[in-house]
Protein backbone atom coordinates (compact mmCIF):
# COMPACT_ATOMS: atom_id res chain seq x y z
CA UNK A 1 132.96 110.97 123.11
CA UNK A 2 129.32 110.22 121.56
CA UNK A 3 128.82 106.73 121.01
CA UNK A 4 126.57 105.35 118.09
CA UNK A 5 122.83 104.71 118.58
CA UNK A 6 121.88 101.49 117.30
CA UNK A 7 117.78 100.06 116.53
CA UNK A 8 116.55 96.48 115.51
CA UNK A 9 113.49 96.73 113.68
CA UNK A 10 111.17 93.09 112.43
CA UNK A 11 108.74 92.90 109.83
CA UNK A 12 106.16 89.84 110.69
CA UNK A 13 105.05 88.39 107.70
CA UNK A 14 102.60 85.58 106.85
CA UNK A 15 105.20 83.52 105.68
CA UNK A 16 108.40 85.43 106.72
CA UNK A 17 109.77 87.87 109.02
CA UNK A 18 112.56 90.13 108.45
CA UNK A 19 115.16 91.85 110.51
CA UNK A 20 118.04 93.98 110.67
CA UNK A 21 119.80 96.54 112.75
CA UNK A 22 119.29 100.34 111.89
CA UNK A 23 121.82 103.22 112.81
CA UNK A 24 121.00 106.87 114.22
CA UNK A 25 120.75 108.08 110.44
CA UNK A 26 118.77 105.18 108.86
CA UNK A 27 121.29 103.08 107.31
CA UNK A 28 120.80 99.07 107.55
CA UNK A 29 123.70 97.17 109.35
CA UNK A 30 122.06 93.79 108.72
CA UNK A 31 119.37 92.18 107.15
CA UNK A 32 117.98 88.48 108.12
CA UNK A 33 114.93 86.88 106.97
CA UNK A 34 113.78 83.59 109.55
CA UNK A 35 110.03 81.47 108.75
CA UNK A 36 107.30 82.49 110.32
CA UNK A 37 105.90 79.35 110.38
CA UNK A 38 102.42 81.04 111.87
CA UNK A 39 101.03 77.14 111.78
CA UNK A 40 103.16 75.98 114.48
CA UNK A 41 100.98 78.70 116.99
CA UNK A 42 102.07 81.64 118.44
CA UNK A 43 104.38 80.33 121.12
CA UNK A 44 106.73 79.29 118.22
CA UNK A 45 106.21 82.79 116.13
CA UNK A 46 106.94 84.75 119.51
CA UNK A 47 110.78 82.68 119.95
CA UNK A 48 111.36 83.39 116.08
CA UNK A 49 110.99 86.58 116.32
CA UNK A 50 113.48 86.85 118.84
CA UNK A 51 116.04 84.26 117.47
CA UNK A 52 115.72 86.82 114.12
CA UNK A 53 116.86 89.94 116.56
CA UNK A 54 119.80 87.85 117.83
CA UNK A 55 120.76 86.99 114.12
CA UNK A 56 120.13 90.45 113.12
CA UNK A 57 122.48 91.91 115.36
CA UNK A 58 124.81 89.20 115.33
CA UNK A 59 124.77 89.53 112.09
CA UNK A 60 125.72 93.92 112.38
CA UNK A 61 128.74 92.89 114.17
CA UNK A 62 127.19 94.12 117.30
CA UNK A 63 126.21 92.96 120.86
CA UNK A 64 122.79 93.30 122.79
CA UNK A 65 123.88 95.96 124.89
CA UNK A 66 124.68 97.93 121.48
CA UNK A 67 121.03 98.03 121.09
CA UNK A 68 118.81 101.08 121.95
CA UNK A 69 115.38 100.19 121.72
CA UNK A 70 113.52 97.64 119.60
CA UNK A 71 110.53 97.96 117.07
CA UNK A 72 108.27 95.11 116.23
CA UNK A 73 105.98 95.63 113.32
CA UNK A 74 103.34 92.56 112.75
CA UNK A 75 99.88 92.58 110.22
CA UNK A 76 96.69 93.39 112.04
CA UNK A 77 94.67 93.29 113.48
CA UNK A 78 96.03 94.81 116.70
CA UNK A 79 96.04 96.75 119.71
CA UNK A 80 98.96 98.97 118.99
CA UNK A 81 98.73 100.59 122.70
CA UNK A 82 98.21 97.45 124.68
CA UNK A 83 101.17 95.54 122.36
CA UNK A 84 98.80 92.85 121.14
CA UNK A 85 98.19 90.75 117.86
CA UNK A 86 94.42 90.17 118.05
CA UNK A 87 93.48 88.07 115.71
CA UNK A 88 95.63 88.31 112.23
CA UNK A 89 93.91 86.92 109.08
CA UNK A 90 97.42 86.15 107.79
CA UNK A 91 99.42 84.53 111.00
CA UNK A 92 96.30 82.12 112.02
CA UNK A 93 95.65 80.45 114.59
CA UNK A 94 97.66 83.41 116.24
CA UNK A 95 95.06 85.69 119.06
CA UNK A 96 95.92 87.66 121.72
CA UNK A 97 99.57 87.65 121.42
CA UNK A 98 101.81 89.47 123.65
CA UNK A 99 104.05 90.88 121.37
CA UNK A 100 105.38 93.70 122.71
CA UNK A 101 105.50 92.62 126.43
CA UNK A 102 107.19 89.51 125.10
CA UNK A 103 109.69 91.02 122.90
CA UNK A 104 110.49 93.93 126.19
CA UNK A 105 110.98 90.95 128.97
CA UNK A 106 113.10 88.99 126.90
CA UNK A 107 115.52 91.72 125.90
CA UNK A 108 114.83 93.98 128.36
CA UNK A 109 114.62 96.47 126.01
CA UNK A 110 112.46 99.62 125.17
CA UNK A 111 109.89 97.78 122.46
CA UNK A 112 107.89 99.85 120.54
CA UNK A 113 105.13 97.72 118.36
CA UNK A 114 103.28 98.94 115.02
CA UNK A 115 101.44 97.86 112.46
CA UNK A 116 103.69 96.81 109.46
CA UNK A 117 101.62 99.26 106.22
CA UNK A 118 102.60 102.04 108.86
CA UNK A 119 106.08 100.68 109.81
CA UNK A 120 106.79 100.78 105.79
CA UNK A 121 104.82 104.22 106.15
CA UNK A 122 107.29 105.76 108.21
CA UNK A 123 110.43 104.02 106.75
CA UNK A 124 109.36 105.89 103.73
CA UNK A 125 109.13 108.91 105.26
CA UNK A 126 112.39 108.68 107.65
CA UNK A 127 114.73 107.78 104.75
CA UNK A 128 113.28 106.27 101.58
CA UNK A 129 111.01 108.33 99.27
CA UNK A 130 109.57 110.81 102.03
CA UNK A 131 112.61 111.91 103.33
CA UNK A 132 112.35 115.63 102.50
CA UNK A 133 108.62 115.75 103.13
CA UNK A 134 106.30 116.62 105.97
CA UNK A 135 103.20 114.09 105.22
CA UNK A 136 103.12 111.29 103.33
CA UNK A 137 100.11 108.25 103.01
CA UNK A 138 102.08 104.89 101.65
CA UNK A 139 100.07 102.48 99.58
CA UNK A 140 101.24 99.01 99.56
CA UNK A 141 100.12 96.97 96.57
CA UNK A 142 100.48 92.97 97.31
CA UNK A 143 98.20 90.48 97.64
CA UNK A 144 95.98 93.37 99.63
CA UNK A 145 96.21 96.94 99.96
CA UNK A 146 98.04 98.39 102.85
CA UNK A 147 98.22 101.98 103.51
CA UNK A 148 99.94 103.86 106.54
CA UNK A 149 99.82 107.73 106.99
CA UNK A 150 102.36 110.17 108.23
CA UNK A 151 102.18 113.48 109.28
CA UNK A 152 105.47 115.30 110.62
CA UNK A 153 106.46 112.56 112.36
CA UNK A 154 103.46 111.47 113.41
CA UNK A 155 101.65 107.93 112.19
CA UNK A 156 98.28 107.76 112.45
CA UNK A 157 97.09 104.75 114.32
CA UNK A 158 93.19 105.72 114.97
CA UNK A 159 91.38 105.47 118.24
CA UNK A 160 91.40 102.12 117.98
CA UNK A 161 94.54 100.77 116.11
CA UNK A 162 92.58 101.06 112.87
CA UNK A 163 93.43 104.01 111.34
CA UNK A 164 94.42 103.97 107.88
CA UNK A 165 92.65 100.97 106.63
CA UNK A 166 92.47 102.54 103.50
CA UNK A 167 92.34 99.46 101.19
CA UNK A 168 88.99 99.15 102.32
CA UNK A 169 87.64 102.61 101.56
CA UNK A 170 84.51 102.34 99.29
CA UNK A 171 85.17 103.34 95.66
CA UNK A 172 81.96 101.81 93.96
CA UNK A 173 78.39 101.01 95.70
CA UNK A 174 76.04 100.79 92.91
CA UNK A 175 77.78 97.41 91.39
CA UNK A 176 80.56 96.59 93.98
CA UNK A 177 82.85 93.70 93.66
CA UNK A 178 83.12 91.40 97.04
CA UNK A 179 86.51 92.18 98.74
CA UNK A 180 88.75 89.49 100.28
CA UNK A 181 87.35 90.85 103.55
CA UNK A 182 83.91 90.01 103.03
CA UNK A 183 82.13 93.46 102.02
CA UNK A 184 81.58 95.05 99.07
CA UNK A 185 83.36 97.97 97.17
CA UNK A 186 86.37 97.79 98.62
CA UNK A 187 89.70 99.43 97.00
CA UNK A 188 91.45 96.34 97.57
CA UNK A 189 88.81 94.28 95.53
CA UNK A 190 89.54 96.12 92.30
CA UNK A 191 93.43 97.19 92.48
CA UNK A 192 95.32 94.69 94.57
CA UNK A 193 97.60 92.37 92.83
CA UNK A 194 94.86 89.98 93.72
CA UNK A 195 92.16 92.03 92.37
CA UNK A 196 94.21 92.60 88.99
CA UNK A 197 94.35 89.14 88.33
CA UNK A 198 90.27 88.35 88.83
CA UNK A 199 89.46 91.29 86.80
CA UNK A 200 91.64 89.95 84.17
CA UNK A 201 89.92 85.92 84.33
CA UNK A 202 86.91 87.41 84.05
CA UNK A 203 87.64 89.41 80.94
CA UNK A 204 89.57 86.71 79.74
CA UNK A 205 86.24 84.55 79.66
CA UNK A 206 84.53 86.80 76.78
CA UNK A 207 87.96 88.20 75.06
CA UNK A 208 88.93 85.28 72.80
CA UNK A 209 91.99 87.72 71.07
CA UNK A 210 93.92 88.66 73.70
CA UNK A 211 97.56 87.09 73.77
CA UNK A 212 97.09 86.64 77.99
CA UNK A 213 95.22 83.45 76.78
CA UNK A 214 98.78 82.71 75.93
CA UNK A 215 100.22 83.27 79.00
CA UNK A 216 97.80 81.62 80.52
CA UNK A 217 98.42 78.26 78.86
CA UNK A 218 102.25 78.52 78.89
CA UNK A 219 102.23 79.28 82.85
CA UNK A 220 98.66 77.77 84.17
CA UNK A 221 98.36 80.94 86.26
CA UNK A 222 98.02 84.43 85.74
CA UNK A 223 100.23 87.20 88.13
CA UNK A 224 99.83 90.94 88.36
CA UNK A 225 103.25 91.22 86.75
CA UNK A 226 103.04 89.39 83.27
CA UNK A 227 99.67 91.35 83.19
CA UNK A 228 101.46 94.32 82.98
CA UNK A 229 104.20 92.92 81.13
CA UNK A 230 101.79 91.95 78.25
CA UNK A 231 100.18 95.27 78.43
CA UNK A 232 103.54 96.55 77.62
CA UNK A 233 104.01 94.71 74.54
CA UNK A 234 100.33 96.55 73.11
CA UNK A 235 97.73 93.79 73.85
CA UNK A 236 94.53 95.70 74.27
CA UNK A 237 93.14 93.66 76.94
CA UNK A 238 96.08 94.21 79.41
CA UNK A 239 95.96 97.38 78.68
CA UNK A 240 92.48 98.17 79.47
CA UNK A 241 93.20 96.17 82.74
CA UNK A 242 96.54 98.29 83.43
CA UNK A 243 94.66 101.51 82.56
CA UNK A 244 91.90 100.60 84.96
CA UNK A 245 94.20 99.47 87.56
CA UNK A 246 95.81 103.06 87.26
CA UNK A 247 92.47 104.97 87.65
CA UNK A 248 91.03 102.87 91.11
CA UNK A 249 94.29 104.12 92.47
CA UNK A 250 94.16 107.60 91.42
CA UNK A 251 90.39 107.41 93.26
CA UNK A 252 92.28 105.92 96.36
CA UNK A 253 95.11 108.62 96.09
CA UNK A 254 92.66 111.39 95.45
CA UNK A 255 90.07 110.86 98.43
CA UNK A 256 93.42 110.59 100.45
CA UNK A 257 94.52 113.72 99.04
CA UNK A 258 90.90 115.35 100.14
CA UNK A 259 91.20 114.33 103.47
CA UNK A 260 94.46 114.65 104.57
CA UNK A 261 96.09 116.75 102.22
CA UNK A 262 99.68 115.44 101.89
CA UNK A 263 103.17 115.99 100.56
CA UNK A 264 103.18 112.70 98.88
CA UNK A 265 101.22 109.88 97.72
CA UNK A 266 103.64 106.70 97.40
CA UNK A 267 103.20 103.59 96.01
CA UNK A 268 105.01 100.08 97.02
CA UNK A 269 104.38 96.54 95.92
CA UNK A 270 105.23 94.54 93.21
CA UNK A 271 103.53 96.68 90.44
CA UNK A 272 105.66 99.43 90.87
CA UNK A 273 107.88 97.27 88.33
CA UNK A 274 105.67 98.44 85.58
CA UNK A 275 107.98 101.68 86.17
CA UNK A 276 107.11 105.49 84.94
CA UNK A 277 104.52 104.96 82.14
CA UNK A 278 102.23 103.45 85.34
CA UNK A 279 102.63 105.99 87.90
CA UNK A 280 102.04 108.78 85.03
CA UNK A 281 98.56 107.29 84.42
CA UNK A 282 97.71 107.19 88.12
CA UNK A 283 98.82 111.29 87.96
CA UNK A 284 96.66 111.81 84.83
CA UNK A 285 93.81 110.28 86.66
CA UNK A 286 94.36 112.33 89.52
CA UNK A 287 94.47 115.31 87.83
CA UNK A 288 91.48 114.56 86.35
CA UNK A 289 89.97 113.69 89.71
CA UNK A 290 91.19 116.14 92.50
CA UNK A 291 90.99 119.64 93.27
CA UNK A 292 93.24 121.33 91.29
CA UNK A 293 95.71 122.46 94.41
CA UNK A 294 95.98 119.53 95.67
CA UNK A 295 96.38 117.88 92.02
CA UNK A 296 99.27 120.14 91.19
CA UNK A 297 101.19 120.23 94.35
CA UNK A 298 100.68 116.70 95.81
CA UNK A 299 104.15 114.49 94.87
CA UNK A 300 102.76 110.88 93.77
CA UNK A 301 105.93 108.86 93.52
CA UNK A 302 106.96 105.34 93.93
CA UNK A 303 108.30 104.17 97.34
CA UNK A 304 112.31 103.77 97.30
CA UNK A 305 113.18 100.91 100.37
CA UNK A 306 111.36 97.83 98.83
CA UNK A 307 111.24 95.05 101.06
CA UNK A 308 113.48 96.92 103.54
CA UNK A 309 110.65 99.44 104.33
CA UNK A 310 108.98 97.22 107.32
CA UNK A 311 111.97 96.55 109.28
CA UNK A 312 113.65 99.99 108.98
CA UNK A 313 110.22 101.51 109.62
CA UNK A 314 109.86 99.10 112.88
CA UNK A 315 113.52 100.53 113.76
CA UNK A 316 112.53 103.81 113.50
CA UNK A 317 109.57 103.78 115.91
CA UNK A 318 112.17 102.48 118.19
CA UNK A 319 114.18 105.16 117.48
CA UNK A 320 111.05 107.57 117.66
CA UNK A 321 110.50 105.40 121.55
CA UNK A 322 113.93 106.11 122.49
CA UNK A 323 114.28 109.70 121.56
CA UNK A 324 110.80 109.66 123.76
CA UNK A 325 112.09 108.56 126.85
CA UNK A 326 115.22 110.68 126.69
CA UNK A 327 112.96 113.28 126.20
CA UNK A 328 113.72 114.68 123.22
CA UNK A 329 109.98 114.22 121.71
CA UNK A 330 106.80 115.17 123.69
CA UNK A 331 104.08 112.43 124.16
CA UNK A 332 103.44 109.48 121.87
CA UNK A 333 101.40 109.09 118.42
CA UNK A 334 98.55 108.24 120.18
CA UNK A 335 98.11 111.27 122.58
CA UNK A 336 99.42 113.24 119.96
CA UNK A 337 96.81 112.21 117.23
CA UNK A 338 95.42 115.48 116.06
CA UNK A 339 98.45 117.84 117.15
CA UNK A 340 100.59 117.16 113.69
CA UNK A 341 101.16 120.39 112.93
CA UNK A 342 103.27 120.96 116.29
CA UNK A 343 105.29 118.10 115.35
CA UNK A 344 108.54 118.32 113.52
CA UNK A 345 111.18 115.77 111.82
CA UNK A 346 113.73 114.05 114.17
């Protein structure tokens, strides 16, 4: 008799991390959110993350011994290989932390680690909006941009645990805007949540008309989504800020598109509540932008797992670990970094 095949995956946050146990197929058995509480040091962050894999499979119903394999996904940056947080703009004062080698002694478990854009990346492509595909690059729209790339199975990690830093591709050079990394011209400096909001203060400062002065006064802070939301109801300003919004994405989705040539583009984050009328302006700029194959046959879509995407991601690459060492899949993401096309879908 075949017994089920059960993963935990965690999603490391700045502020929280989330965890739940995945099945064979993809489908969440639990779901438990713990504090990071980053400022208490790493020592602390390291135990939390394990008390949120006993509550996450307490919480399934299930034992330890139910468990397969393990998948940690955490921010950057990172030595994916090596299992390390380096040194993580969002989980200071946090360096050189042992994450994988941690999580793996204390369970003794297989642990596979990953950075959390690809983690959502992959959860995408196992069983949210990917599903039926064979690529797929993930953009995750927050506070930053996040992207994570997957090619038949395979996520691409870079040489160096770098790979897919695509928030930080270079759109504009002539009159760049600073990005909250400290250079200039950055994708993330003019379509992040973050960068939606500082486009629209700045606007705001020589636009007496528009009705986000409003807003402005009623809430004493501006968000990405009553941006949109105002947009919505016809104010011109918003929309102009929208409209841009779409086009610096379409550029992101377009060089993407150039160089690796996938299925899908997807899009995650809280502005995929502006719904359709959005993503059909980021398709309009792309067709206006791409080559025309790519333009017509590339799928630009909305991610489907929301929140869920980092921890069922992180449980997939421990499925992806597990199916390794039983050797159902031949060498890891690493080794395997330019052979996509011999890979196939688990």
């Amino acid at each position: 008799m075949k017994h089920s095949v059960y993963f935990v995956g965690i999603d490391v946050g700045g502020s929280t991390m989330k965890g739940g146990v995945v099945d064979d197929n993809g489908k969440p058995l639990s779901s438990v959110t713990l504090p990071t509480e980053a400022a208490q040091g790493q020592e602390h962050g390291l135990r939390q993350m394990a008390e949120t894999i006993r509550q996450a499979v307490a919480a399934a119903g299930l034992n330890l011994n139910q468990i397969a394999a393990i998948g940690v996904a955490t921010p950057g940056t990172m030595d994916i290989p090596g299992g390390l947080i380096l040194d993580p703009p969002n989980l200071k004062p946090w360096q050189n932390v042992p994450v994988r080698r941690y999580i793996r002694d204390t369970f003794s478990l297989p642990t596979a680690f990953q950075n959390d854009a690809n983690a959502a990346a992959y959860g995408e492509f196992w069983v949210g909006a990917g599903k039926d595909m064979h690529s797929l690059v993930l953009f995750t729209l927050g506070t930053g941009i996040g992207c994570g790339i997957v090619i038949g199975d395979l996520i691409i990690e870079g040489e160096h645990s770098h790979g897919a830093e695509v928030g930080h591709m270079k759109i504009e050079m002539t009159n760049p805007r600073q990005c909250g990394c400290g250079r200039w011209g950055c994708l993330e400096a003019y379509a992040s949540a973050t960068a939606v909001v500082k486009r629209t203060r700045e606007a705001l400062a020589t636009e007496a008309q528009s009705a986000l002065h409003a807003v402005l006064m009623g809430e004493n802070e501006l968000s990405a989504r009553n941006i949109f939301d105002t947009a919505a109801k016809g104010d011109a300003l918003a929309q102009k800020i929208v409209e841009d919004t779409a086009f610096y994405l379409a550029v992101g989705a377009m060089n993407m598109m150039h160089t690796i040539d996938p299925d899908m583009v997807a899009f995650s984050g809280g502005m995929i509540g502006a719904g359709e009328p959005f993503l059909e302006r980021i398709r309009h700029h792309v067709r206006q932008l791409a080559f025309p194959v790519p333009a017509a046959k590339t799928q630009i879509r909305y991610a489907l797992l929301g929140s869920d995407a980092g921890f069922i991601g992180a449980a997939a690459c421990a499925r992806l670990l597990h199916r390794q060492k039983a050797g159902k899949v031949l060498g890891t993401s690493h080794v395997l970094a330019f052979s996509a096309l011999f890979m196939f879908r688990l």
